[in-house]
Protein backbone atom coordinates (compact mmCIF):
# COMPACT_ATOMS: atom_id res chain seq x y z
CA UNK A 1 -10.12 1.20 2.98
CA UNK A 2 -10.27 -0.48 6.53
CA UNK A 3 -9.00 1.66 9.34
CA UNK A 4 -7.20 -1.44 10.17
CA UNK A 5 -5.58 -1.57 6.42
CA UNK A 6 -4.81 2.49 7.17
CA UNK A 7 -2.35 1.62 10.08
CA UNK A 8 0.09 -0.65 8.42
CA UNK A 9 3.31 0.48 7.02
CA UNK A 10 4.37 0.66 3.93
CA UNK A 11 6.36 -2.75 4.45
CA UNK A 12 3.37 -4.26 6.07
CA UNK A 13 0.97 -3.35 3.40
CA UNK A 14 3.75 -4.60 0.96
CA UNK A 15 4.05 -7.73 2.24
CA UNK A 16 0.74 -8.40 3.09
CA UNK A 17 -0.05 -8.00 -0.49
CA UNK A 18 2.53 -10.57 -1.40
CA UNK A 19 0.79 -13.30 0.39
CA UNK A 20 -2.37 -12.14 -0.93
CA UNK A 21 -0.76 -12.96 -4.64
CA UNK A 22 0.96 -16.02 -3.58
CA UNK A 23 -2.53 -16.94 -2.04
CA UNK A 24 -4.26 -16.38 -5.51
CA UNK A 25 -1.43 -17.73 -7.81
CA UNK A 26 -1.63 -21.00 -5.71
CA UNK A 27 -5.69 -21.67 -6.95
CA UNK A 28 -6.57 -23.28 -4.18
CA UNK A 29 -9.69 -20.63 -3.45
CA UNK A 30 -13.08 -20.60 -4.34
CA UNK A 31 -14.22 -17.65 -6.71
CA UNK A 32 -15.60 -16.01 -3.66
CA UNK A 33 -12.35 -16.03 -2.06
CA UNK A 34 -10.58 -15.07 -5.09
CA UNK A 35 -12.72 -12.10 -5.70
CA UNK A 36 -12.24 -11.14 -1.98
CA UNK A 37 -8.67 -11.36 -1.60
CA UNK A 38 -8.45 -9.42 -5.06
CA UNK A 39 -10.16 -6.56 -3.53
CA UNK A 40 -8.24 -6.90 -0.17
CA UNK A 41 -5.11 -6.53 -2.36
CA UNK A 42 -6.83 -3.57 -5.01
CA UNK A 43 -7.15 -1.45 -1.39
CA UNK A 44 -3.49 -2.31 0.12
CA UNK A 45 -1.89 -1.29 -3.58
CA UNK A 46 -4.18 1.92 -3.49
CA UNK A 47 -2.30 2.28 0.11
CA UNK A 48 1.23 1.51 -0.91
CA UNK A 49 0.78 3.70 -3.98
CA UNK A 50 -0.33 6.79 -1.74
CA UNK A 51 2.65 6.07 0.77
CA UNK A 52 5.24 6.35 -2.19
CA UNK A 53 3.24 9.14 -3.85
CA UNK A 54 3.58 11.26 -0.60
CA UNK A 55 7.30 10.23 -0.01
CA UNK A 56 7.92 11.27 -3.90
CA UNK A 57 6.52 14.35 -2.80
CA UNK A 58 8.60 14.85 0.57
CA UNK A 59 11.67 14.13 -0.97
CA UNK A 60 10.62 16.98 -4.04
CA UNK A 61 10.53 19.40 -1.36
CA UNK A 62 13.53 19.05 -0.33
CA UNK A 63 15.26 22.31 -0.10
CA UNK A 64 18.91 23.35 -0.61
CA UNK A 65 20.44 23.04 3.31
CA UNK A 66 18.40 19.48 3.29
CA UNK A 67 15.41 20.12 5.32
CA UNK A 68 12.05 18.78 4.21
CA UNK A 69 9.33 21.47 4.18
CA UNK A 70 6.06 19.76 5.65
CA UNK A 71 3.55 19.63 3.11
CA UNK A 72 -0.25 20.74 4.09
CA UNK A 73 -1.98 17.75 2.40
């Protein structure tokens, strides 16, 4: 994944991936393009699915007086 890709927030990455399926549900791209936005959009899914994985896991931590304990990932 771009270093570029790495920076964006979870909203950004979201919503960059929804114009990447708009973009490929319109079928106005060549295959090439197609294929490249698809893998644009594999890597920002990857992303958002690590972002929710590691808030899953802050919010699991969460201990009785409501402090998160900082996980060593």
């Amino acid at each position: 994944m771009s270093e570029e890709a790495e920076k964006l927030t979870f909203e950004e990455a979201l919503t960059e991936l929804e114009k990447i399926v708009a973009e490929l549900e319109s079928g106005d791209l060549t295959l090439e393009a197609s294929l490249d936005l698809f893998e644009k959009g594999q890597k920002l899914a990857q992303q958002c699915n690590v972002q929710l994985e590691t808030a899953a896991l802050r919010i699991e931590q969460l201990t009785s007086d409501g402090e998160i304990v900082e996980l060593d990932l």
